[in-house]
PDB file of N, CA and C in Angstrom:
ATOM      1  N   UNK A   1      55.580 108.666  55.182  1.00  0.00           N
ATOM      2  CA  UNK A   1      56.008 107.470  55.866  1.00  0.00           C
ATOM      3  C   UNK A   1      55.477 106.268  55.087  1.00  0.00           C
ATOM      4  N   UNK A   2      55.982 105.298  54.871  1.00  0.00           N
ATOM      5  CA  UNK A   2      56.175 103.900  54.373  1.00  0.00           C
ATOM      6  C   UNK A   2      56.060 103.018  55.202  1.00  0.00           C
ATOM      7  N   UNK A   3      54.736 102.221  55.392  1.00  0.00           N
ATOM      8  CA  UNK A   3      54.671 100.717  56.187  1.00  0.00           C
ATOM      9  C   UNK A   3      54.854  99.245  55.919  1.00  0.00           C
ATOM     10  N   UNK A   4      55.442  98.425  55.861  1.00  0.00           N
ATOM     11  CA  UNK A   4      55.636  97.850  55.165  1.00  0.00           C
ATOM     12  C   UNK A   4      54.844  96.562  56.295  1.00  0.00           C
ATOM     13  N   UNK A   5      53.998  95.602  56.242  1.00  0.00           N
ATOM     14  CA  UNK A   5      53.058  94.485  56.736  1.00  0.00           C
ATOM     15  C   UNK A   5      53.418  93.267  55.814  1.00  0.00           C
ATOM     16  N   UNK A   6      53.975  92.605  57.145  1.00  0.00           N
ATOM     17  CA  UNK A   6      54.409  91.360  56.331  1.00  0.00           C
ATOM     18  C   UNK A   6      53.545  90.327  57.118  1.00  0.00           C
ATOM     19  N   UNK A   7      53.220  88.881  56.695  1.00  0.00           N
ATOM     20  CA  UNK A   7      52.081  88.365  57.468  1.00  0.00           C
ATOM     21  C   UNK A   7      52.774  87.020  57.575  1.00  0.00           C
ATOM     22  N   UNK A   8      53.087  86.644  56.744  1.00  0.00           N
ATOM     23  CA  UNK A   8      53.824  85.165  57.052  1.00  0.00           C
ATOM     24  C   UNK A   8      55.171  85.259  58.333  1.00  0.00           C
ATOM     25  N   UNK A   9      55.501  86.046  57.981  1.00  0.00           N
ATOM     26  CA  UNK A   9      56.730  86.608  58.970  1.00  0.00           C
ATOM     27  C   UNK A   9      56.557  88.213  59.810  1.00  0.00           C
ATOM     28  N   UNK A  10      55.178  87.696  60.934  1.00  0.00           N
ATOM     29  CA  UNK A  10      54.689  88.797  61.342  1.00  0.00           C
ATOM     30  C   UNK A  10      55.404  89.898  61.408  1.00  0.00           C
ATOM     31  N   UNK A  11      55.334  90.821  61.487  1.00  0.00           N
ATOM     32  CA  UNK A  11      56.196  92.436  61.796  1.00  0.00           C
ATOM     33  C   UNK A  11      55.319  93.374  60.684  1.00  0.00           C
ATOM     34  N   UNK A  12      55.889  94.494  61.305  1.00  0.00           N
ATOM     35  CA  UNK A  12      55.531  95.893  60.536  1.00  0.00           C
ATOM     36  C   UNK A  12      56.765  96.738  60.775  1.00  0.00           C
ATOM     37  N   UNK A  13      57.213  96.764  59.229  1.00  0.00           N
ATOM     38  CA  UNK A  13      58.464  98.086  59.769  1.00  0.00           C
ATOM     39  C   UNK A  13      57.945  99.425  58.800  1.00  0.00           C
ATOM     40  N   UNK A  14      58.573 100.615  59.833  1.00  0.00           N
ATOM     41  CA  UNK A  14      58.211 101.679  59.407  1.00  0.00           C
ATOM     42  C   UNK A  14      59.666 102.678  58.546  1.00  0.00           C
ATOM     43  N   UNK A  15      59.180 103.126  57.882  1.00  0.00           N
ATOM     44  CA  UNK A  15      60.507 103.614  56.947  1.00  0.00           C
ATOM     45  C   UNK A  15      59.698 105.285  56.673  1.00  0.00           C
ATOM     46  N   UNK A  16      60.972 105.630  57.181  1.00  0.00           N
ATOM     47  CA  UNK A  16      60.397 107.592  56.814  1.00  0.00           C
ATOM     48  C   UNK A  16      61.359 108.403  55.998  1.00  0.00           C
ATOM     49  N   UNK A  17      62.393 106.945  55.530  1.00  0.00           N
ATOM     50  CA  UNK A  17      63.039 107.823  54.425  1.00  0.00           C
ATOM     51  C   UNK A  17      62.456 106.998  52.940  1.00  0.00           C
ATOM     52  N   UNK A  18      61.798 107.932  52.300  1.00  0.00           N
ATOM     53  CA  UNK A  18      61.302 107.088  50.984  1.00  0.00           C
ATOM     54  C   UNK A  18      62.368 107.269  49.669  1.00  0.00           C
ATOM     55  N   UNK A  19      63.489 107.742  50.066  1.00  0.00           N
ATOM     56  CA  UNK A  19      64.633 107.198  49.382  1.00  0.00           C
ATOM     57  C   UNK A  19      65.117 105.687  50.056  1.00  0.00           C
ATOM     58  N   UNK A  20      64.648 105.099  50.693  1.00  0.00           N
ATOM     59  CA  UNK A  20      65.585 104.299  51.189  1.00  0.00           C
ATOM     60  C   UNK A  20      64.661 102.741  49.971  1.00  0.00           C
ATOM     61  N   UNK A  21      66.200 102.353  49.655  1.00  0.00           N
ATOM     62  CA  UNK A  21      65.919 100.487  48.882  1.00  0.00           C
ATOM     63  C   UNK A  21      64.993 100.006  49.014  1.00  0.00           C
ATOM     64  N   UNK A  22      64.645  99.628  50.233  1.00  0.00           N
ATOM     65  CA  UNK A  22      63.559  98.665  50.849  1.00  0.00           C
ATOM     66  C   UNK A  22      62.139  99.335  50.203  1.00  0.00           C
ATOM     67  N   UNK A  23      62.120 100.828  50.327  1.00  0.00           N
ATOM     68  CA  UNK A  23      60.955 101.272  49.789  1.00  0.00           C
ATOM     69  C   UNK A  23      60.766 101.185  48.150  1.00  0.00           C
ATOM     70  N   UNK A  24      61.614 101.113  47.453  1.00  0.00           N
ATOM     71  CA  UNK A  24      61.566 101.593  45.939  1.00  0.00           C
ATOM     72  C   UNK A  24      61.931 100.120  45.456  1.00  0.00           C
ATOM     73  N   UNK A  25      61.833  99.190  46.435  1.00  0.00           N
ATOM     74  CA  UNK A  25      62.007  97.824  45.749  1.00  0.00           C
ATOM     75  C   UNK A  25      60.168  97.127  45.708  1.00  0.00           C
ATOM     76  N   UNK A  26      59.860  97.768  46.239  1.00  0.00           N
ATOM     77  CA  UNK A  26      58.504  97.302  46.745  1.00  0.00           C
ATOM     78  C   UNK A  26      57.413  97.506  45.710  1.00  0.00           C
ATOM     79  N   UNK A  27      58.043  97.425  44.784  1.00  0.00           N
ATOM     80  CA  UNK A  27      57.476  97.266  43.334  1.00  0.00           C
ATOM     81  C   UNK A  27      57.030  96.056  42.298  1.00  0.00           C
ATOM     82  N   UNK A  28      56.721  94.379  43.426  1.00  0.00           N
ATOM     83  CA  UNK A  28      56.623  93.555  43.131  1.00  0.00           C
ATOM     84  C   UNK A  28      55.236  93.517  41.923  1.00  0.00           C
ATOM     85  N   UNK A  29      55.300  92.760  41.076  1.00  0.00           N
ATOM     86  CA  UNK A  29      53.786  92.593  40.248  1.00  0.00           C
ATOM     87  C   UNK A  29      52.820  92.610  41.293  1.00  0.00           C
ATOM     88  N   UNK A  30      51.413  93.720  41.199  1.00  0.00           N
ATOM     89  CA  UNK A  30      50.285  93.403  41.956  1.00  0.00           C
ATOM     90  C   UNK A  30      50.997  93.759  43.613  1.00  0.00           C
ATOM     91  N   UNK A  31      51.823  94.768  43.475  1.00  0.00           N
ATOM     92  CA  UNK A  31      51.961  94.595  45.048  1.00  0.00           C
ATOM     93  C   UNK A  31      50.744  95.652  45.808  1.00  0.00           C
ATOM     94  N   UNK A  32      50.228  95.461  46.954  1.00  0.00           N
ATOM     95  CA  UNK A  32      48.761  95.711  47.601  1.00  0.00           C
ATOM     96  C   UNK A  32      49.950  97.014  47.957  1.00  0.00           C
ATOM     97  N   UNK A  33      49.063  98.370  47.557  1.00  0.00           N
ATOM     98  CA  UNK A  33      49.335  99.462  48.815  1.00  0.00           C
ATOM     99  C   UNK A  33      48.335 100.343  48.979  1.00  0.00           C
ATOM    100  N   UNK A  34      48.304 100.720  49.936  1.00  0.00           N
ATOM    101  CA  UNK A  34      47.530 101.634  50.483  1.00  0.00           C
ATOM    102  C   UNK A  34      47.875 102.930  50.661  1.00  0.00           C
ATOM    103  N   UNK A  35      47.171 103.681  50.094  1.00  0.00           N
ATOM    104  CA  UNK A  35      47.335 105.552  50.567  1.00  0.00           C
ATOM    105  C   UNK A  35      46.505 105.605  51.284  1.00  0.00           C
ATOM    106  N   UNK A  36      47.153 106.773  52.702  1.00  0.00           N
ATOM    107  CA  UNK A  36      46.631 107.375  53.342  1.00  0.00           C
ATOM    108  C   UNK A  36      46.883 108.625  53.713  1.00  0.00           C
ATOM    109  N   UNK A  37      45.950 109.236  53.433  1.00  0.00           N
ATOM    110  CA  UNK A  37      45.678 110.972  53.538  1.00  0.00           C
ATOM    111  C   UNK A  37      44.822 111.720  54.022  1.00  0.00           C
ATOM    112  N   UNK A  38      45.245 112.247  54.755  1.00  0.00           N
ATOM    113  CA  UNK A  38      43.985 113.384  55.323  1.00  0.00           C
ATOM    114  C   UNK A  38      42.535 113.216  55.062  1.00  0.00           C
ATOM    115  N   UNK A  39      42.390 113.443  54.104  1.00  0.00           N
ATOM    116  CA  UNK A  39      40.795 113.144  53.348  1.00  0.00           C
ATOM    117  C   UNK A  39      40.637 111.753  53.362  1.00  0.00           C
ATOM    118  N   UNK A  40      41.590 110.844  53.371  1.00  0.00           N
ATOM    119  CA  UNK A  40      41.171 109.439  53.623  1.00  0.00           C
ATOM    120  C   UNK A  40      41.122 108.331  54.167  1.00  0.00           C
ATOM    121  N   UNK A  41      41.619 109.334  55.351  1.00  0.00           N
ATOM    122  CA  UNK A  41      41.683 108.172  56.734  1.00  0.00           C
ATOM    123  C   UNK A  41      40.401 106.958  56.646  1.00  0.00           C
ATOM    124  N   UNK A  42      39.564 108.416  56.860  1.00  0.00           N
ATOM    125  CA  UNK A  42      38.027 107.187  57.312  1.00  0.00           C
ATOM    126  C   UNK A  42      38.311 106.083  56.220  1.00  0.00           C
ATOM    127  N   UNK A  43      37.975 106.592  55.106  1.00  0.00           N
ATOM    128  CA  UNK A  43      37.502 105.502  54.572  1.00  0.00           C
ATOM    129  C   UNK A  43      38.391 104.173  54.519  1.00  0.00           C
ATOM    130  N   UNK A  44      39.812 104.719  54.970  1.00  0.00           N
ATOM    131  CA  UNK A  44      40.687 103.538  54.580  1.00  0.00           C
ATOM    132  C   UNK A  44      40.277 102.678  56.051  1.00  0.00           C
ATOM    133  N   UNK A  45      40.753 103.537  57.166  1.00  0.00           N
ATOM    134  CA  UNK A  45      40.011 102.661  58.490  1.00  0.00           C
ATOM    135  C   UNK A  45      38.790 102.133  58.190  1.00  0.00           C
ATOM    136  N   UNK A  46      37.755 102.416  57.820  1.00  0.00           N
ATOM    137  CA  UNK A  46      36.314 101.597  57.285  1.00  0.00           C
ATOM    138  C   UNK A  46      36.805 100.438  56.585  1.00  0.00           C
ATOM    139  N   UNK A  47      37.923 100.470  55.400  1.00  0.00           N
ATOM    140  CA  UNK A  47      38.194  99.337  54.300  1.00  0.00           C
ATOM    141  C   UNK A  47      38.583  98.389  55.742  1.00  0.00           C
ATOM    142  N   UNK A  48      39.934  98.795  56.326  1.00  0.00           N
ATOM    143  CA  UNK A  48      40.073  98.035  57.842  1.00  0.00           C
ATOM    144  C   UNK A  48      39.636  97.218  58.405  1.00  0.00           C
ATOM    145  N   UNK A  49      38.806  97.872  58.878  1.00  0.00           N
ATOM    146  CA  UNK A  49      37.269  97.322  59.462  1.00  0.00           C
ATOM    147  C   UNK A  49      36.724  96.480  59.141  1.00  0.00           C
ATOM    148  N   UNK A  50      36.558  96.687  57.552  1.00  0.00           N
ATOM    149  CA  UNK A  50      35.571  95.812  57.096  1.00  0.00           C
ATOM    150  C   UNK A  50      36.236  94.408  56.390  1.00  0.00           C
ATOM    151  N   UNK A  51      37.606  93.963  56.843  1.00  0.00           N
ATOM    152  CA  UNK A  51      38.557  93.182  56.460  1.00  0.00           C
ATOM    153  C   UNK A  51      38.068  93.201  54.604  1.00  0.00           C
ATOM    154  N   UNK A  52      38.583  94.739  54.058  1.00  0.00           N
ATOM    155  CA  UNK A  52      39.070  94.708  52.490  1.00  0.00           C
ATOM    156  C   UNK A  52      40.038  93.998  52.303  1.00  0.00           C
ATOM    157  N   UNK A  53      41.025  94.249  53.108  1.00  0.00           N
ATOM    158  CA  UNK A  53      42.463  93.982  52.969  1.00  0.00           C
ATOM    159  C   UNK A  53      42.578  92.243  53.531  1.00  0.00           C
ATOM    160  N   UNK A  54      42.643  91.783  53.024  1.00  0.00           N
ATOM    161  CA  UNK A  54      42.919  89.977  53.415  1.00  0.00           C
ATOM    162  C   UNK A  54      44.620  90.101  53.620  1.00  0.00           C
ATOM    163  N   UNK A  55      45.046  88.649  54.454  1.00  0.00           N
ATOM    164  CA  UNK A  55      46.014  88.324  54.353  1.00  0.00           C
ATOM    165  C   UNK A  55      46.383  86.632  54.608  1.00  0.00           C
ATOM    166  N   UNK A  56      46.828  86.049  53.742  1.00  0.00           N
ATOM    167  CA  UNK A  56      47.287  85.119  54.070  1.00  0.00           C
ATOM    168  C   UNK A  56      48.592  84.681  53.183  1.00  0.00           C
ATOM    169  N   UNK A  57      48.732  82.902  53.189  1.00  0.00           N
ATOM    170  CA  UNK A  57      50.323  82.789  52.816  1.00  0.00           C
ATOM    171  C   UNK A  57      50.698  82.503  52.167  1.00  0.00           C
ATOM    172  N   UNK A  58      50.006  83.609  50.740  1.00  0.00           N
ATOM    173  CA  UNK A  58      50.618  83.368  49.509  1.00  0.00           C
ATOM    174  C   UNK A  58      50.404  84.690  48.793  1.00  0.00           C
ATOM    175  N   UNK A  59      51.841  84.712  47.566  1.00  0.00           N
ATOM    176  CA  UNK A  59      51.918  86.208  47.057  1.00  0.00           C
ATOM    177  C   UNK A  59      50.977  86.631  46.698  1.00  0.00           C
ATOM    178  N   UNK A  60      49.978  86.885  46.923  1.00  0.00           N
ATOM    179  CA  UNK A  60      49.069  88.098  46.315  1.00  0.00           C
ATOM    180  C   UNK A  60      48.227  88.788  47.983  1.00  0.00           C
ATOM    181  N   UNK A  61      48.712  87.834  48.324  1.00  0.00           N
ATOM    182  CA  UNK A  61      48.158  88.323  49.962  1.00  0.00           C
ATOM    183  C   UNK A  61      48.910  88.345  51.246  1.00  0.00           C
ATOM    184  N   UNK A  62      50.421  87.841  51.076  1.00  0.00           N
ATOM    185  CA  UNK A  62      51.036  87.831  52.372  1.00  0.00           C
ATOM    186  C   UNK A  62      51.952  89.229  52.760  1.00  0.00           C
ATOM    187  N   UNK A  63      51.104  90.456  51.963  1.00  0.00           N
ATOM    188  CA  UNK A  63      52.044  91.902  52.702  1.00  0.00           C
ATOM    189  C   UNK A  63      51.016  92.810  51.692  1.00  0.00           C
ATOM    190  N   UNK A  64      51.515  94.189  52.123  1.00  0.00           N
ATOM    191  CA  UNK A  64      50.721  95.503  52.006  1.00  0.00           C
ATOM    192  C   UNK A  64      51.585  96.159  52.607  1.00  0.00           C
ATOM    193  N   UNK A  65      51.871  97.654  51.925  1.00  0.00           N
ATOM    194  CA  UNK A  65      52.394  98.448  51.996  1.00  0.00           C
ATOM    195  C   UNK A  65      51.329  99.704  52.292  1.00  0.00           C
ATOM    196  N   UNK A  66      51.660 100.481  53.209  1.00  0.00           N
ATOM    197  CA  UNK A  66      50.599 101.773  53.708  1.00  0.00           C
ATOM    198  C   UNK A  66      51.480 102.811  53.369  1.00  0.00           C
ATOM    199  N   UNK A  67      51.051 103.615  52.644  1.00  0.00           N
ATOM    200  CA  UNK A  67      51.723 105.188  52.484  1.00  0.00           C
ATOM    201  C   UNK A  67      51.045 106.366  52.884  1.00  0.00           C
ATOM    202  N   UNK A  68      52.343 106.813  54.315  1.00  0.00           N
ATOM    203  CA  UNK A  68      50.990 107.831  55.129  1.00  0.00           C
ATOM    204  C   UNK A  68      51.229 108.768  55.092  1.00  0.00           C
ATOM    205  N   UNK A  69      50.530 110.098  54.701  1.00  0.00           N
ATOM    206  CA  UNK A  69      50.872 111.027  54.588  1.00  0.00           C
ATOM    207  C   UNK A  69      49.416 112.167  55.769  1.00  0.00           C
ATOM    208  N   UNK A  70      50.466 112.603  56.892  1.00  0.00           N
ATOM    209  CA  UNK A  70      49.194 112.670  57.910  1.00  0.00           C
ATOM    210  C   UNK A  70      49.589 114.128  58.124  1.00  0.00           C
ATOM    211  N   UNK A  71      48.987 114.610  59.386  1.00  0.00           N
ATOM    212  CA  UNK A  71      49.544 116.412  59.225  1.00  0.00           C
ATOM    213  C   UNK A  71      50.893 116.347  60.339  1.00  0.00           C
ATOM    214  N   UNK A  72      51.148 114.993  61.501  1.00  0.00           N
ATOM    215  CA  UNK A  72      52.132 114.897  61.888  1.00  0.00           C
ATOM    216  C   UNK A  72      52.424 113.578  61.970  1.00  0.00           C
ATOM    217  N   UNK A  73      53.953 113.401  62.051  1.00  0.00           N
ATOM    218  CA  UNK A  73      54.880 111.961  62.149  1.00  0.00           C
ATOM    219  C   UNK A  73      53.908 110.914  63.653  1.00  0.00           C
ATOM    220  N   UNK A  74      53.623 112.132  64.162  1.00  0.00           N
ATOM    221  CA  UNK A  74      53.453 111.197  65.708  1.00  0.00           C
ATOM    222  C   UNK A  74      51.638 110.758  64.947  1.00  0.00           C
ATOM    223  N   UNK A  75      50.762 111.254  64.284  1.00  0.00           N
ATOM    224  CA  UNK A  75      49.620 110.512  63.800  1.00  0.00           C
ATOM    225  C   UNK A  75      49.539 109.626  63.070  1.00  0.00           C
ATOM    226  N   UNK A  76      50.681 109.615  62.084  1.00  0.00           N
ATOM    227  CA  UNK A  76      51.189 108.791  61.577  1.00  0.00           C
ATOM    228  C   UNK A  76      51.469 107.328  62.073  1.00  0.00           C
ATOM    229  N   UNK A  77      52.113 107.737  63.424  1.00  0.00           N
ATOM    230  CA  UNK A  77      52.905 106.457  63.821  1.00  0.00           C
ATOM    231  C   UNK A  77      51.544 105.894  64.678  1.00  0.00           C
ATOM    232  N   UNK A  78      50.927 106.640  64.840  1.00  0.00           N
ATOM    233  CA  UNK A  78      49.452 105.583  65.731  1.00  0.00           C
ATOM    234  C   UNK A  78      48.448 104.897  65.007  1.00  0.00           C
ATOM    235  N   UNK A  79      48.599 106.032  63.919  1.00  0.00           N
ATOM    236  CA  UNK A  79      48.183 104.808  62.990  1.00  0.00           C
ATOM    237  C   UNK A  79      48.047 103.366  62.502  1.00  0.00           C
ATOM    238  N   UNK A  80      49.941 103.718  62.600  1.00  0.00           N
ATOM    239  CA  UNK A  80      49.759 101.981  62.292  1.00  0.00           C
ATOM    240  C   UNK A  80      49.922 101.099  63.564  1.00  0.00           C
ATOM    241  N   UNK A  81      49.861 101.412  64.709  1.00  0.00           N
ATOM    242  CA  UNK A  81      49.134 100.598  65.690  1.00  0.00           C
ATOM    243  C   UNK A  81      48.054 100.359  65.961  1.00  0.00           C
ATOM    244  N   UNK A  82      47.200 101.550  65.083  1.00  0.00           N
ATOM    245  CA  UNK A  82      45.661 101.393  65.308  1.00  0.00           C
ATOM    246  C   UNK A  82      45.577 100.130  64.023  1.00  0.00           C
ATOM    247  N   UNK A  83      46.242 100.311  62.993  1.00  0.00           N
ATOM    248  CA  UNK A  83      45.860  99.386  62.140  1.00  0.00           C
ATOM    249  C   UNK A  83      46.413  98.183  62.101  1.00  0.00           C
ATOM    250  N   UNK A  84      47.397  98.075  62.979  1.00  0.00           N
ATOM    251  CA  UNK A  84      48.253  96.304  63.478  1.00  0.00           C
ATOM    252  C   UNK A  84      46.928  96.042  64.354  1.00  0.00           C
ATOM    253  N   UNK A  85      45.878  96.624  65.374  1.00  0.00           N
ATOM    254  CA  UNK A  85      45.142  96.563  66.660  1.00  0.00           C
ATOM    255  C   UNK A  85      43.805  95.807  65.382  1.00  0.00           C
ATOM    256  N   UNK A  86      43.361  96.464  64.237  1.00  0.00           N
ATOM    257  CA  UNK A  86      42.352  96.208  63.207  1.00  0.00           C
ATOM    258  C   UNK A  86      43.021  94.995  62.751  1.00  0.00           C
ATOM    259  N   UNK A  87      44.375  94.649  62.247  1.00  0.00           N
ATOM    260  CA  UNK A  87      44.280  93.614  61.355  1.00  0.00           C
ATOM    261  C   UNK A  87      44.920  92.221  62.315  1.00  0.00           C
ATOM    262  N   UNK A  88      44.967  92.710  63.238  1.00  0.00           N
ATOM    263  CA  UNK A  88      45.606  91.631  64.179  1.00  0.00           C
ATOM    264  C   UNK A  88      44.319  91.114  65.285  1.00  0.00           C
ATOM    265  N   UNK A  89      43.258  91.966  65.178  1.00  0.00           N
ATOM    266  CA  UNK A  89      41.588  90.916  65.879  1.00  0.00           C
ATOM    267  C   UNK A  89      41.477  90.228  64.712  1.00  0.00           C
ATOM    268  N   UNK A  90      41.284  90.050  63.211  1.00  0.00           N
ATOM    269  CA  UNK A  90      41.539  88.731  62.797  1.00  0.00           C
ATOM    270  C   UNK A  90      42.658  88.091  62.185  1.00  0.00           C
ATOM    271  N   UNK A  91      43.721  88.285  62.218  1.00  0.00           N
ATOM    272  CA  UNK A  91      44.641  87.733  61.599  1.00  0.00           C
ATOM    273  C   UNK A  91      45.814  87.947  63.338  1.00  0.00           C
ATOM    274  N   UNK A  92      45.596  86.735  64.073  1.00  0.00           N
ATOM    275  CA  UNK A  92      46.439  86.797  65.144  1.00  0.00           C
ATOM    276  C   UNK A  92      47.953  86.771  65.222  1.00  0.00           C
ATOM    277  N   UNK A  93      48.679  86.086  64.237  1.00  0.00           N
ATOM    278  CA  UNK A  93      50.030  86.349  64.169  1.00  0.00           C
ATOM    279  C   UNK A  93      49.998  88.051  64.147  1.00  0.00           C
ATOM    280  N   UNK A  94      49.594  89.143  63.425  1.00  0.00           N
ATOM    281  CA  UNK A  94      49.806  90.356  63.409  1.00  0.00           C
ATOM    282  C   UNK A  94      49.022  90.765  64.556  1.00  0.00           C
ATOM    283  N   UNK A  95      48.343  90.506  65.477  1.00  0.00           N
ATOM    284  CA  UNK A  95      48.113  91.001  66.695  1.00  0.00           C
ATOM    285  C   UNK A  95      49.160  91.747  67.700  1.00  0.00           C
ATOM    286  N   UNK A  96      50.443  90.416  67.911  1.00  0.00           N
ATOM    287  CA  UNK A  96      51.533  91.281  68.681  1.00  0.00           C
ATOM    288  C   UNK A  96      52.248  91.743  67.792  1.00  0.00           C
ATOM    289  N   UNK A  97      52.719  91.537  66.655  1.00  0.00           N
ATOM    290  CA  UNK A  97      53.309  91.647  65.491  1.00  0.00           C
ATOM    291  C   UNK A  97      54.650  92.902  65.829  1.00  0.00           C
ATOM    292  N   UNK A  98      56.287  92.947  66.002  1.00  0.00           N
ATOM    293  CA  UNK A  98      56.578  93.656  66.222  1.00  0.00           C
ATOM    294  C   UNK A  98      56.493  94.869  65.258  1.00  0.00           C
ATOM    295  N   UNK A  99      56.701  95.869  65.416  1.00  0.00           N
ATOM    296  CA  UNK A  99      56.675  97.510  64.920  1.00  0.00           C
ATOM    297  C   UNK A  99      58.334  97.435  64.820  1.00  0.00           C
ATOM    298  N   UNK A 100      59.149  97.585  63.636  1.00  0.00           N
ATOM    299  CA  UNK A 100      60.059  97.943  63.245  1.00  0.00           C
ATOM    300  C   UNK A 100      60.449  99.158  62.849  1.00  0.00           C
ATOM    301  N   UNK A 101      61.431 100.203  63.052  1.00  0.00           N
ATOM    302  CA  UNK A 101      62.368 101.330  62.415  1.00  0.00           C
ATOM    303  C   UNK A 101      63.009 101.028  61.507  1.00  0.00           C
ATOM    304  N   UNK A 102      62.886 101.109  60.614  1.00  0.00           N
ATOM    305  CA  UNK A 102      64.223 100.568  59.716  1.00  0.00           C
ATOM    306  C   UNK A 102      65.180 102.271  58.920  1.00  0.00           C
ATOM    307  N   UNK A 103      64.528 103.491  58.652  1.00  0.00           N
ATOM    308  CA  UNK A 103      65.066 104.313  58.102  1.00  0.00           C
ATOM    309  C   UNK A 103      64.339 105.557  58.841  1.00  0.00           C
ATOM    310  N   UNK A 104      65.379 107.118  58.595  1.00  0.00           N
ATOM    311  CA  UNK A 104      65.028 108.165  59.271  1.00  0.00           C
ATOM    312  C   UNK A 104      64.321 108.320  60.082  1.00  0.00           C
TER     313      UNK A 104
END
């Protein structure tokens, strides 16, 4: 699964087909992504936590891409509410921030 966190234009859409455009365009210079895997939940929730990940409203900081690879779709998908719930206590536009479907 593919997250895509946009901050100037709050939302998070989720994409679970990684053939799909939107994902394979996301190849901007310096674009921020994140893996997540089994073995590296914690630490990425710790990076979380510990606001690694900045955001504000300019290209090198206004999005991040999460690539999750979990043992199911449904841990997956709480994920990134647990991590809209982490990056939205400081960055309040992504607090309510909608959760988008966009593919499979």
């Amino acid at each position: 699964m593919h997250v895509y966190i946009n901050y100037p234009n709050p939302h998070f859409t989720i994409h679970k087909d990684p053939n799909c455009a939107l994902v394979r365009a996301h190849g901007k210079p310096r674009q921020r992504l994140v893996q997540v895997r089994p073995d590296s939940l914690d630490e990425v929730l710790a990076d979380f936590t510990a606001w690694k990940y900045r955001f504000a409203s300019h290209a090198q900081a206004n999005d991040l891409w999460l690539d999750i690879c979990l043992e199911t779709t449904e841990q997956e998908e709480h994920l990134v509410y647990l991590i809209r719930a982490l990056v939205g206590s400081r960055y309040t536009p992504l607090a309510d921030a909608p959760v988008y479907r966009h593919c499979g």
